[in-house]
C-alpha atoms as a PDB file:
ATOM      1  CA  UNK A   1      12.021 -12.282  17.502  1.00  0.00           C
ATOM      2  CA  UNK A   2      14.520 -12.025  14.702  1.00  0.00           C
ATOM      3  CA  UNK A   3      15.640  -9.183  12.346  1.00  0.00           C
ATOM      4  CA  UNK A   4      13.116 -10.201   9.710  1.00  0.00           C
ATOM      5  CA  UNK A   5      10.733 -10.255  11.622  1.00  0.00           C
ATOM      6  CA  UNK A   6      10.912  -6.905  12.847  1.00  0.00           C
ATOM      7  CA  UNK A   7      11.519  -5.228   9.526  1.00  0.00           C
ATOM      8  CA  UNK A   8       8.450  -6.870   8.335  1.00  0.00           C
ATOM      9  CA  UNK A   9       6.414  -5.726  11.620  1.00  0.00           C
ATOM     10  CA  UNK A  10       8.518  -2.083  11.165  1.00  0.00           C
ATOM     11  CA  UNK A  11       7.217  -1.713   7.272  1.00  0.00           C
ATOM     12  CA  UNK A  12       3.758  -3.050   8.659  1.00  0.00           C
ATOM     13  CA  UNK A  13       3.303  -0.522  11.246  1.00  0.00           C
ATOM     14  CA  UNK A  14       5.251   2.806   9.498  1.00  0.00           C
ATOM     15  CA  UNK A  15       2.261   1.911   6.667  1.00  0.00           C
ATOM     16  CA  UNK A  16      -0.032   1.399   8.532  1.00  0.00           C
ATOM     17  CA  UNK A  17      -0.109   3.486  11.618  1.00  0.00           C
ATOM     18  CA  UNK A  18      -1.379   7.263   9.973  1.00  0.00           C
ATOM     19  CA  UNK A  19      -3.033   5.940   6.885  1.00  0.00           C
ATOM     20  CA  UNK A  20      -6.819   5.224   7.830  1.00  0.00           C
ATOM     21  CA  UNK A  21      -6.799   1.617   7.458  1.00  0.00           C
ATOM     22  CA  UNK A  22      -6.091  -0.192  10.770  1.00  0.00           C
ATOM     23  CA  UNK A  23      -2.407  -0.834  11.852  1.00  0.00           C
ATOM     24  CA  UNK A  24      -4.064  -3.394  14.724  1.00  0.00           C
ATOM     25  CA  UNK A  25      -5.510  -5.597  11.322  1.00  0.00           C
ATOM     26  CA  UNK A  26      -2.481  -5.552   9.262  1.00  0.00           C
ATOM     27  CA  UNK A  27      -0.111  -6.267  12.223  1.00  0.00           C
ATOM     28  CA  UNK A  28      -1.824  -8.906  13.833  1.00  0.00           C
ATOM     29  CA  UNK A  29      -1.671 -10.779  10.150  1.00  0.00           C
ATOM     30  CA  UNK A  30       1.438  -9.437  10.274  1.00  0.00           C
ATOM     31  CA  UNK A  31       2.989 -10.999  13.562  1.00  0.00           C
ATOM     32  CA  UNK A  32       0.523 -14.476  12.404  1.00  0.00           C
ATOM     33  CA  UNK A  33       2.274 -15.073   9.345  1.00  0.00           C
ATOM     34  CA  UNK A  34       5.539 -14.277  10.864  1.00  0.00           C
ATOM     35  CA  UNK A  35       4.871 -16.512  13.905  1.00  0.00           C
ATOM     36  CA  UNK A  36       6.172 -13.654  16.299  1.00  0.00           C
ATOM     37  CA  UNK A  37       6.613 -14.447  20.317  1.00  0.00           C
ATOM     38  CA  UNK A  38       4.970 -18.419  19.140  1.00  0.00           C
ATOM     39  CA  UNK A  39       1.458 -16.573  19.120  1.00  0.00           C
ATOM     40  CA  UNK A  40       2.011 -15.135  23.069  1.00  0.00           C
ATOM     41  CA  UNK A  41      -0.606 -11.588  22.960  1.00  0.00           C
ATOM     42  CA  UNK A  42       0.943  -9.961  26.103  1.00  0.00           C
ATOM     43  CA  UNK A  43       4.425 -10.159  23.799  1.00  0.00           C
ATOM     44  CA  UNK A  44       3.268  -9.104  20.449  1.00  0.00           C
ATOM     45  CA  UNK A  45       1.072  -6.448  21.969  1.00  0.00           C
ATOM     46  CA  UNK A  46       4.301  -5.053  23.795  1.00  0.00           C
ATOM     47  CA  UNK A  47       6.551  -5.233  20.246  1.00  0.00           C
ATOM     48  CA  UNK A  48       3.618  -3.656  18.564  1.00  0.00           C
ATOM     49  CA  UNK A  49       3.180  -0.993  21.354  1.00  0.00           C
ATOM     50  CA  UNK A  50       7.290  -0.127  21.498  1.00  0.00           C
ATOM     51  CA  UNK A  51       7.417  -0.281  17.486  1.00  0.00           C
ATOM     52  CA  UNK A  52       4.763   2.656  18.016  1.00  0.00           C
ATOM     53  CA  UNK A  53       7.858   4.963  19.527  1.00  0.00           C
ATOM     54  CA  UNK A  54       9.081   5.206  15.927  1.00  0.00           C
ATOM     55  CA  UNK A  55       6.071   6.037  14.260  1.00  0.00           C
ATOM     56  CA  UNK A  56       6.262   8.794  16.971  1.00  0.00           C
ATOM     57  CA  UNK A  57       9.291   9.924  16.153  1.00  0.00           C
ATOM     58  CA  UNK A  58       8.264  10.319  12.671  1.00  0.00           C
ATOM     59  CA  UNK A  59       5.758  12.799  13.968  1.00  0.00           C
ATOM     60  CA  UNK A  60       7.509  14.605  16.027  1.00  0.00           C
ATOM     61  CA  UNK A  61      10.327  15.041  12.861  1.00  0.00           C
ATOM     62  CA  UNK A  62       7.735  15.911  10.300  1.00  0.00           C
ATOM     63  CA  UNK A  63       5.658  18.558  12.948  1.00  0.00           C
ATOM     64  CA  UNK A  64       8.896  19.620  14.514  1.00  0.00           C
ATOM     65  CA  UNK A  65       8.427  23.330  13.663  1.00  0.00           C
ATOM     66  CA  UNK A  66       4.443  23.194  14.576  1.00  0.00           C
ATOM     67  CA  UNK A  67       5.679  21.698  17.980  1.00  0.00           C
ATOM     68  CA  UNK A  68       7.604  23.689  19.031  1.00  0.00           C
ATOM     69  CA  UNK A  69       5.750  26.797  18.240  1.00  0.00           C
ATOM     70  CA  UNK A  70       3.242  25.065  19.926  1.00  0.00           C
ATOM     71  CA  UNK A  71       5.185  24.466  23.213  1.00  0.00           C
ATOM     72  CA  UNK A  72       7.064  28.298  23.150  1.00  0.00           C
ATOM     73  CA  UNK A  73       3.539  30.056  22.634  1.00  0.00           C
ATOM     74  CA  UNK A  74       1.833  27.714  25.311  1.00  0.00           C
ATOM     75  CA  UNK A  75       4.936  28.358  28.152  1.00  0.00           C
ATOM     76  CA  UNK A  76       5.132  31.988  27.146  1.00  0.00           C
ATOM     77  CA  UNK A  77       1.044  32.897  26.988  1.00  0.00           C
ATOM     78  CA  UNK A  78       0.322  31.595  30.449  1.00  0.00           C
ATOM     79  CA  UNK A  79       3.533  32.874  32.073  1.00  0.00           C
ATOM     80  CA  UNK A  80       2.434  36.341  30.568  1.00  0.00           C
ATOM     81  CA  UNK A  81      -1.228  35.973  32.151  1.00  0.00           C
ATOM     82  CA  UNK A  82       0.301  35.105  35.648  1.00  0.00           C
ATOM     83  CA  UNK A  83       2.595  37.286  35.734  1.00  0.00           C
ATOM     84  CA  UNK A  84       0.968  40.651  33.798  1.00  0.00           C
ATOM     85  CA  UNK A  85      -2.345  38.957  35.701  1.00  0.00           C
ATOM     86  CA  UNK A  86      -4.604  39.837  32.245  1.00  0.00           C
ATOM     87  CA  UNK A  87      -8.166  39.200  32.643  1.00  0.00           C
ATOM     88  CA  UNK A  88      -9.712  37.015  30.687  1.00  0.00           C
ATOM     89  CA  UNK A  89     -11.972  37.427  27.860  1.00  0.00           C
ATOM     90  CA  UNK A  90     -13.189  35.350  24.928  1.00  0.00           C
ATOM     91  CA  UNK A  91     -12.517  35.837  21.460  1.00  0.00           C
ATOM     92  CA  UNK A  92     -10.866  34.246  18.470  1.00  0.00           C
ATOM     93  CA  UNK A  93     -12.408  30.903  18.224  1.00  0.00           C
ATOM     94  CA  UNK A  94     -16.254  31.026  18.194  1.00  0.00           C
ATOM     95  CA  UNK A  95     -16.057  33.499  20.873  1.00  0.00           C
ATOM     96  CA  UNK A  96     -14.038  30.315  23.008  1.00  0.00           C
ATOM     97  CA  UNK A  97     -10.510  30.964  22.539  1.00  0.00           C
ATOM     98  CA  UNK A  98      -8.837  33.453  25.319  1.00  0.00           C
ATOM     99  CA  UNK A  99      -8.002  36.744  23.478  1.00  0.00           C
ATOM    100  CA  UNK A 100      -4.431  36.378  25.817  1.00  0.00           C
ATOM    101  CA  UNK A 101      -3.826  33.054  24.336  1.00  0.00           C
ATOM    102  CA  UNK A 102      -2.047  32.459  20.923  1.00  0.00           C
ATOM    103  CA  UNK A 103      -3.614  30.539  18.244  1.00  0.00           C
ATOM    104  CA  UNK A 104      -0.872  27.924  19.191  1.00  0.00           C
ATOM    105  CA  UNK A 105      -1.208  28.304  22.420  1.00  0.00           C
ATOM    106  CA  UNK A 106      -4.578  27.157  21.638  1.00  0.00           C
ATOM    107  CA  UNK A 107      -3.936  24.578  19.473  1.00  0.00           C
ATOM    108  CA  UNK A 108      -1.963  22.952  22.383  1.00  0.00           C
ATOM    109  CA  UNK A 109      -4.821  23.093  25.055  1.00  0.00           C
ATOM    110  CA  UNK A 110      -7.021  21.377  22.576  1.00  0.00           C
ATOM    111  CA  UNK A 111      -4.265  18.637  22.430  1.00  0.00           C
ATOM    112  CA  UNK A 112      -4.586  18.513  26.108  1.00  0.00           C
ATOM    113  CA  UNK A 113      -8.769  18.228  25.579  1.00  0.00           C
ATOM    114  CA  UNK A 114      -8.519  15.456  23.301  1.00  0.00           C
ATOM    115  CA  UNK A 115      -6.127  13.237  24.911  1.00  0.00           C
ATOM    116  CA  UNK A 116      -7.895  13.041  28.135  1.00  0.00           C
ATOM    117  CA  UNK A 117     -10.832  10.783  26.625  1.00  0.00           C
ATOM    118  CA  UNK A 118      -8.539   7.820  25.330  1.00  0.00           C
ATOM    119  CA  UNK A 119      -5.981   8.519  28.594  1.00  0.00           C
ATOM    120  CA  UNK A 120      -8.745   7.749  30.625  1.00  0.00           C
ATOM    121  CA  UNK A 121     -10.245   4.564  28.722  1.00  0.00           C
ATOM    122  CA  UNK A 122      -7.376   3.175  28.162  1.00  0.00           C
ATOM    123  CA  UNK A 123      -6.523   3.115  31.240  1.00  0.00           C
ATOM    124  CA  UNK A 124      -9.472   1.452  33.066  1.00  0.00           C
ATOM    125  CA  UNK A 125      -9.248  -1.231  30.097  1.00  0.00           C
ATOM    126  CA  UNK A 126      -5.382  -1.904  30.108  1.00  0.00           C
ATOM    127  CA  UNK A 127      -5.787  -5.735  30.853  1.00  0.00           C
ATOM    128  CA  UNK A 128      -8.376  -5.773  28.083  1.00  0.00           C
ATOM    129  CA  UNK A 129      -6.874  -4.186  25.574  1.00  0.00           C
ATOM    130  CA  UNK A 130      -3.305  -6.161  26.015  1.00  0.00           C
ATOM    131  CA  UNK A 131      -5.291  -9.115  25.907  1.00  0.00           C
ATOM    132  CA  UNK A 132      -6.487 -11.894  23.553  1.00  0.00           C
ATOM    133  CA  UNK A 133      -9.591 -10.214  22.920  1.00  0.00           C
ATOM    134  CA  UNK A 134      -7.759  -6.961  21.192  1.00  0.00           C
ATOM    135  CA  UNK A 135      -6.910  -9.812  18.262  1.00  0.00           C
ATOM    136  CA  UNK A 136     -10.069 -11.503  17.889  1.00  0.00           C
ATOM    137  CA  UNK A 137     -10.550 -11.046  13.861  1.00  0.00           C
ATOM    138  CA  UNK A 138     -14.511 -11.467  14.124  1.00  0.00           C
ATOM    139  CA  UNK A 139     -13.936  -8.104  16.175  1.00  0.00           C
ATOM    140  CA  UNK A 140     -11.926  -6.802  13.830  1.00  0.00           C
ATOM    141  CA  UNK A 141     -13.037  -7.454  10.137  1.00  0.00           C
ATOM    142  CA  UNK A 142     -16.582  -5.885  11.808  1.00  0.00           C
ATOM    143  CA  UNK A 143     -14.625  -2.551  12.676  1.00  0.00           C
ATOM    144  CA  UNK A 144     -12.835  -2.269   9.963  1.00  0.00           C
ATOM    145  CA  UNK A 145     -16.445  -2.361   7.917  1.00  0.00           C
ATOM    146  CA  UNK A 146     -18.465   0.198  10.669  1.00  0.00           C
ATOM    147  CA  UNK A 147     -15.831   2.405  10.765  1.00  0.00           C
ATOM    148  CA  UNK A 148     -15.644   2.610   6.655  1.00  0.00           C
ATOM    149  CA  UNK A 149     -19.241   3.132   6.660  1.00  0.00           C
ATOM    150  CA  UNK A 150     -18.768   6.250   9.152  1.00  0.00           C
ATOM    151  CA  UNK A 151     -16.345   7.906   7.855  1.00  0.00           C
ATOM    152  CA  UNK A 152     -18.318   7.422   4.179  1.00  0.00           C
ATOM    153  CA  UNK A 153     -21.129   8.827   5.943  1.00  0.00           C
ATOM    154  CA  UNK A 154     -18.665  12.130   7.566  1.00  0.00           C
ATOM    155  CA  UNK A 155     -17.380  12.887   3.492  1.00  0.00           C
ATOM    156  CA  UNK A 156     -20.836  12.843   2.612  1.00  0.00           C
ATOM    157  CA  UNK A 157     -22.325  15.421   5.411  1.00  0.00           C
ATOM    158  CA  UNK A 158     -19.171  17.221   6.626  1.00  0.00           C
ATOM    159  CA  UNK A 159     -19.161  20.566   5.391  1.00  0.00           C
ATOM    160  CA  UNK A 160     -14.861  20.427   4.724  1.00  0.00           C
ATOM    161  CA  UNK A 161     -14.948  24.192   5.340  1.00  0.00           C
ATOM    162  CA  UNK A 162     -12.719  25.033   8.902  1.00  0.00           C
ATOM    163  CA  UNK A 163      -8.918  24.699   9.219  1.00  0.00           C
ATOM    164  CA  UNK A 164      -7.261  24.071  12.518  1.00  0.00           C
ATOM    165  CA  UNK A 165      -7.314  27.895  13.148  1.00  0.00           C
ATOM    166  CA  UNK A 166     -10.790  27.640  13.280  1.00  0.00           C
ATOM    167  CA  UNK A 167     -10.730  24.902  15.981  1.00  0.00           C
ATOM    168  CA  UNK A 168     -12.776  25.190  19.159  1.00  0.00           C
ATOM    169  CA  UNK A 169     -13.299  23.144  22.086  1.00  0.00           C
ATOM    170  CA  UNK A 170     -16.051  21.206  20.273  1.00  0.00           C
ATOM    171  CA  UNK A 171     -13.551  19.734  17.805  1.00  0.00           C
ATOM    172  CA  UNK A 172     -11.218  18.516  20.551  1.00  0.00           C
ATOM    173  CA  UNK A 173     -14.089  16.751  22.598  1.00  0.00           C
ATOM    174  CA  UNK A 174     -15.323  15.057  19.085  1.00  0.00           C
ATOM    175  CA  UNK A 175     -12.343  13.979  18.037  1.00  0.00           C
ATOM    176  CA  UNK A 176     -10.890  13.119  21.259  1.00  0.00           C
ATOM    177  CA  UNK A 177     -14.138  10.533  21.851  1.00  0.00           C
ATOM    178  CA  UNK A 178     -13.453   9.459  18.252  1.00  0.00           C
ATOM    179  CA  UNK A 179     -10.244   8.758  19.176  1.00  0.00           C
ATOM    180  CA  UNK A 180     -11.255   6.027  21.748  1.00  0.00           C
ATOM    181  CA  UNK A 181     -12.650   4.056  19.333  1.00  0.00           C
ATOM    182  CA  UNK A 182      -8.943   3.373  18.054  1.00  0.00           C
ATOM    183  CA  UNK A 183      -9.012   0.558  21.180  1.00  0.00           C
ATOM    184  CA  UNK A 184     -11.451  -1.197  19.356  1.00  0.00           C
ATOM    185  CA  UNK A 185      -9.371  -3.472  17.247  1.00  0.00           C
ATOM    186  CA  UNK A 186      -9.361  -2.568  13.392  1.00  0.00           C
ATOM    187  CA  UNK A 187     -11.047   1.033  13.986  1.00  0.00           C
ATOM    188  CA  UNK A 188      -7.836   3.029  13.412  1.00  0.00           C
ATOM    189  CA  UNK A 189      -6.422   5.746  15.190  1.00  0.00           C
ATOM    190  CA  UNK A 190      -6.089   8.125  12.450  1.00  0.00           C
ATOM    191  CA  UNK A 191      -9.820   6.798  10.812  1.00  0.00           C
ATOM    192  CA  UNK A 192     -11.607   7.012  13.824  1.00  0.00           C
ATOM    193  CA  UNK A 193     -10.279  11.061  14.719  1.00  0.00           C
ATOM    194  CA  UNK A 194     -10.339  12.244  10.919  1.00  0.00           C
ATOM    195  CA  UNK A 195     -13.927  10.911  10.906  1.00  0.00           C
ATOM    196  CA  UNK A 196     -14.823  12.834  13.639  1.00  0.00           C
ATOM    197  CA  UNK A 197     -12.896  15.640  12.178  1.00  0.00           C
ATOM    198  CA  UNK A 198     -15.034  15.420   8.938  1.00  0.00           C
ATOM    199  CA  UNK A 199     -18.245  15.151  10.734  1.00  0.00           C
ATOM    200  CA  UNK A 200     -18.301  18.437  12.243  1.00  0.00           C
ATOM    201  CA  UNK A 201     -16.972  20.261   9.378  1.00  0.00           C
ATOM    202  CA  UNK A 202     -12.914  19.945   9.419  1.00  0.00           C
ATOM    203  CA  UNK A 203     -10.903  19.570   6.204  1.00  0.00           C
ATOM    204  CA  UNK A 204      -9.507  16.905   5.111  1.00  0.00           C
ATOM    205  CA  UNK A 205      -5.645  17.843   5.894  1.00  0.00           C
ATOM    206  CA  UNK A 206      -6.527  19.966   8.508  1.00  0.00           C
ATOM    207  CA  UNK A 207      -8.752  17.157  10.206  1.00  0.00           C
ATOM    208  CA  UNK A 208      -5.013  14.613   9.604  1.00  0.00           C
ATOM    209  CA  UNK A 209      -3.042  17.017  10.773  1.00  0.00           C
ATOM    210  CA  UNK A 210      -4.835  17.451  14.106  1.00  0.00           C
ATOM    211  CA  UNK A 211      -4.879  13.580  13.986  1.00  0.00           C
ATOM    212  CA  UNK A 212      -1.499  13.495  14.068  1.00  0.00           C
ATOM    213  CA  UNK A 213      -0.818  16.124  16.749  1.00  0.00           C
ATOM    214  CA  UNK A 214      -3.484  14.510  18.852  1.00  0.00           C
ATOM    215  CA  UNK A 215      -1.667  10.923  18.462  1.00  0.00           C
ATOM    216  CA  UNK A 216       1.572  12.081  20.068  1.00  0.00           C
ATOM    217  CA  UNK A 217       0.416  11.939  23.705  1.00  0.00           C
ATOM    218  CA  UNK A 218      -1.745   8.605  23.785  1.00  0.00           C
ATOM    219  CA  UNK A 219       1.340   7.200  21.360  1.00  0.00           C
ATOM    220  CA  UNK A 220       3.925   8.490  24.080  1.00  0.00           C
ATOM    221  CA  UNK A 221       1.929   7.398  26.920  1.00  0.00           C
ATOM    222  CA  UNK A 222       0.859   3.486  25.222  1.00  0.00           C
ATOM    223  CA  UNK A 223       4.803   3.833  24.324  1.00  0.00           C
ATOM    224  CA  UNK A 224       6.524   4.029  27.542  1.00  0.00           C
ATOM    225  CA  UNK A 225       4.156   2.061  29.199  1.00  0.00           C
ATOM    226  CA  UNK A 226       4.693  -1.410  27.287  1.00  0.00           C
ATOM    227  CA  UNK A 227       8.613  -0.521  27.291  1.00  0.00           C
ATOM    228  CA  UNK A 228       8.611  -0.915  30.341  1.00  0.00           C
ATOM    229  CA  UNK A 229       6.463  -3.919  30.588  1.00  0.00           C
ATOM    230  CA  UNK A 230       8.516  -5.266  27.373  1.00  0.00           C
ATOM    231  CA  UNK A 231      11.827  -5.650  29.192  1.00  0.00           C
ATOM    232  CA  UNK A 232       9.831  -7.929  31.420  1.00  0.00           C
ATOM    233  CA  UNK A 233       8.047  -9.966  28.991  1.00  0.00           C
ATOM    234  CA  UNK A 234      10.608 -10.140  26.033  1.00  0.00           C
ATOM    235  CA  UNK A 235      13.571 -11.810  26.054  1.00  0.00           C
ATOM    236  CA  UNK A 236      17.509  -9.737  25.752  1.00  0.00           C
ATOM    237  CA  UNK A 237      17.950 -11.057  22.291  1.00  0.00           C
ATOM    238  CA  UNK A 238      14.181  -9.408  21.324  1.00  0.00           C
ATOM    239  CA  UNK A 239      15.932  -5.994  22.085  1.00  0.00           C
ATOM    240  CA  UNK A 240      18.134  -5.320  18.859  1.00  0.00           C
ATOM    241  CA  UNK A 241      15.793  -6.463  16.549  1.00  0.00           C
ATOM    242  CA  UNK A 242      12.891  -4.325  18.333  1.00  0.00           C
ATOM    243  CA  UNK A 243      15.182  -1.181  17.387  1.00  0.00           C
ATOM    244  CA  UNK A 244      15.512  -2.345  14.153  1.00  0.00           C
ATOM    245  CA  UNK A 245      12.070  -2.695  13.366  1.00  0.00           C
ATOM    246  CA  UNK A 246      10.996   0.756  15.542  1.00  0.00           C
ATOM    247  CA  UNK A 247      13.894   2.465  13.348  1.00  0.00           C
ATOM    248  CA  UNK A 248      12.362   0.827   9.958  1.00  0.00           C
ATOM    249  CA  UNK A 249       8.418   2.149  11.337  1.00  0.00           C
ATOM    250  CA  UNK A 250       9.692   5.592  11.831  1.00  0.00           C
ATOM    251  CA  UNK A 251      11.307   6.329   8.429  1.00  0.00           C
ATOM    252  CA  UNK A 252       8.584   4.463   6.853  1.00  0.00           C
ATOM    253  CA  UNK A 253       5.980   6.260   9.117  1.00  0.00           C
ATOM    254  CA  UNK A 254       7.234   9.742   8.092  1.00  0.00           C
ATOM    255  CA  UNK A 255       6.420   8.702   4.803  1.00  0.00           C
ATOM    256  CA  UNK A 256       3.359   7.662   4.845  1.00  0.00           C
ATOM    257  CA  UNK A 257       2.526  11.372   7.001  1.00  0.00           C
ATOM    258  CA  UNK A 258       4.099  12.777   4.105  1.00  0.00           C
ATOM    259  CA  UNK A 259       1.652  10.894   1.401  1.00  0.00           C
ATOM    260  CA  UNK A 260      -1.352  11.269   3.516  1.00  0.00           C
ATOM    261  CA  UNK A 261      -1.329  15.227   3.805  1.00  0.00           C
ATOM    262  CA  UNK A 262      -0.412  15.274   0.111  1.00  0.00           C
ATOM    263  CA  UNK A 263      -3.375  13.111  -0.872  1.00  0.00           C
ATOM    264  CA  UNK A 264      -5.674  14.697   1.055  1.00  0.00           C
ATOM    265  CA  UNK A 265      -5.133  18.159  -0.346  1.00  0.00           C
ATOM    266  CA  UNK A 266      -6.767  17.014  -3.383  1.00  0.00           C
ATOM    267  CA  UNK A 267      -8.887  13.772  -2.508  1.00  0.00           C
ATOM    268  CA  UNK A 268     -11.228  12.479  -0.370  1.00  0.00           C
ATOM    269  CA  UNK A 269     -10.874   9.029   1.825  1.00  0.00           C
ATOM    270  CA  UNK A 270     -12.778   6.806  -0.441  1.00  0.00           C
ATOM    271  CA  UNK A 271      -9.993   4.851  -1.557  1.00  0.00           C
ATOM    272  CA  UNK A 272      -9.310   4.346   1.819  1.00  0.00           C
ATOM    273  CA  UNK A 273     -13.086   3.073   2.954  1.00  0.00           C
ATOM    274  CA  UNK A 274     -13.431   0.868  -0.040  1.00  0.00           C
ATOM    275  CA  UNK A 275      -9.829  -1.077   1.111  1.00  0.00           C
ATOM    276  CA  UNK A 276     -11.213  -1.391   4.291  1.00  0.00           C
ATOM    277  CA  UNK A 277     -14.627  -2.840   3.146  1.00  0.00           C
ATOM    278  CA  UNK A 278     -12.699  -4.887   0.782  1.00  0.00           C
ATOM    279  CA  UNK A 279     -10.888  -6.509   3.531  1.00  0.00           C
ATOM    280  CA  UNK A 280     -13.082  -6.509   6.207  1.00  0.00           C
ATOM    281  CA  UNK A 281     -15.409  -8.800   3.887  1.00  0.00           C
ATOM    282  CA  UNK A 282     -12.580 -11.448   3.147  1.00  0.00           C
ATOM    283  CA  UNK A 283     -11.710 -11.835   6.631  1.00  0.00           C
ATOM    284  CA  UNK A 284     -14.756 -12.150   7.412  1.00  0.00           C
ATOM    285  CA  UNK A 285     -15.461 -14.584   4.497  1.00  0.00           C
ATOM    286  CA  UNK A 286     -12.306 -16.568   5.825  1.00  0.00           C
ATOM    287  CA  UNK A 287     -13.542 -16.734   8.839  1.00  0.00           C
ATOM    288  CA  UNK A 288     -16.913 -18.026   7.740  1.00  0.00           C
ATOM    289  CA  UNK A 289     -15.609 -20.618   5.836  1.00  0.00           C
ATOM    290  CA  UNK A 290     -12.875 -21.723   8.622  1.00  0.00           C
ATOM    291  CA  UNK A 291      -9.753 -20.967   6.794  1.00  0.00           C
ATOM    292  CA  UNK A 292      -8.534 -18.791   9.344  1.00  0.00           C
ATOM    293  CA  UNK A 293      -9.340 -18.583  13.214  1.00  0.00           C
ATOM    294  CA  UNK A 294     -10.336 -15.578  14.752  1.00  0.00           C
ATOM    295  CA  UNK A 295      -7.736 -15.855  17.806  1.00  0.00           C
ATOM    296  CA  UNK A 296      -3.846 -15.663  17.263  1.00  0.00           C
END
C-alpha cells in the first residue's frame, strides 16, 4: 500500500463512515480502483478495519464533553448506590430509568444494551465477515436499495418526537439489532441504527447522535481486533501509509459528524435514500450487463 492509496481510502472512509450511505460500498470501489493489497480480502478488510480507529477518534473529539460526563456520572452513580446501598426504584424514563441513576448515567447503560447485539454477531461470524463474501457487490447494491427503502419507510411513520433524554431500554434493543445489520455489506452503520432510531419515534439528530455514541464500542472492538491481525497480514512498509490514511479518515470523519448533525436539524434523510437507490441500481445495472464483477 502506498501513500496515495491511503489518502484516497482515508477521504473514502472519513466520508463515508457516519453519513448513511455505506462506507463498505464506497471503499470496496475504493480499494478496486486503487488495486490495494493486489485484490487480497483478509488485507483490505484489515486496512479498512484499522482506518476505522480514526473515524473513532473523530468521535471521541467531537463527543468529548458528552463522554466524559457520561463516564464521571456512570463511575460516580453506582459507587453512590453501593456504597449509600439506595434501593432501587423506577422513574425518569417511562417509569425504566433508576431514580439513583443520572440521565448520563443512563445514557451509558443503554450504550452497554446496544452494543451487546452486534458484539455478539460479529463475533460468531468473524471468518464471514473478513471474507470474500463481505465484498460480493450483488450483496451489496441489494442492501444499499432495502435499507433505503427502510429507512424511507421509518421518515414516513416515525413520530420524530423523543430526544435522547427520553431514551429507554426499548430504543437501545432496536437500535442495537439495527445495528447488526451494518455486517451486511452496503447496509451502513449509521443507516441501519438511525433507521431504527426513526422507527420508534427518535429525532433525527438525536437518533445520529446515539448512532454515534453507540458506534464507539463495536468501532473500538472491530478496531483493535484487525490491528492486531494487520501486523500479521500486512507488510512493515503498509504501516506508515496506514497512519496516514487513519489520520486523513479522522479529520475528515469529524467533519462529516459535524455536517450530519447540522443537516439533520433541519432535514430529513431523503437525499441520502435517493443516493443510495441511485447507486444501488447502477451497480446493479453493471453487474447485469458484465462490466463489473461482483467479487474483488
Amino acid at each position: 500500500m502506498n501513500y496515495l492509496q491511503a489518502i484516497i481510502l482515508g477521504i473514502v472512509q472519513g466520508l463515508t463512515e457516519f453519513i448513511p450511505i455505506s462506507s463498505t460500498a464506497h471503499l470496496v470501489f475504493a480499494s478496486r480502483l486503487t488495486e490495494l493489497h493486489d485484490g487480497n480480502a483478509e488485507k483490505i478488510t484489515a486496512t479498512i478495519a484499522v482506518m476505522q480507529l480514526g473515524t473513532l477518534l473523530a468521535v471521541f473529539v467531537y463527543f468529548a464533553s458528552d463522554i466524559l460526563s457520561i463516564t464521571a456520572a456512570f463511575v460516580r452513580d453506582h459507587w453512590n448506590w453501593l456504597t449509600r446501598k439506595r434501593s432501587v426504584r423506577f422513574s425518569g424514563t417511562h417509569g425504566i430509568r433508576p431514580i439513583w441513576l443520572s440521565e448520563e448515567a443512563w445514557l451509558g447503560w443503554l450504550i452497554i444494551v446496544g452494543s451487546i447485539p452486534i458484539g455478539v454477531v460479529g463475533l460468531l461470524f468473524k471468518d464471514l465477515i473478513e471474507g470474500d463474501a463481505t465484498k460480493n457487490l450483488w450483496v451489496i447494491a441489494t442492501m444499499l436499495i432495502s435499507i433505503a427503502v427502510l429507512l424511507a419507510f421509518a421518515e414516513l411513520v416515525g413520530k420524530r418526537r423523543r430526544e435522547i433524554k427520553d431514551f429507554g431500554l426499548l430504543d437501545a434493543v432496536v437500535v442495537g439489532f439495527a445495528q447488526v445489520l451494518a455486517l451486511i455489506p452496503g447496509a451502513s452503520r449509521s443507516g441501519s441504527t438511525m433507521m431504527g432510531g426513526l422507527f420508534i419515534g427518535q429525532k433525527r439528530e438525536a437518533a445520529a447522535r446515539f448512532s454515534f455514541l453507540l458506534s464507539i464500542p463495536a468501532i473500538t472492538a472491530s478496531g483493535l481486533l484487525q490491528l492486531k491481525e494487520a501486523v500479521v497480514l500486512l507488510a512493515p512498509e503498509d504501516f506508515l501509509p496506514l497512519l496516514a490514511g487513519t489520520v486523513v479518515a479522522g479529520v475528515v470523519g469529524y467533519l462529516s459528524i459535524y455536517f450530519l448533525l447540522s443537516f439533520l436539524r433541519k432535514n430529513s434523510t431523503a437525499i441520502f435514500i435517493g443516493y443510495r437507490v441511485i447507486l444501488g441500481v447502477i451497480i446493479l445495472v453493471l453487474l447485469w450487463r458484465g462490466v463489473i464483477s461482483p467479487q474483488i
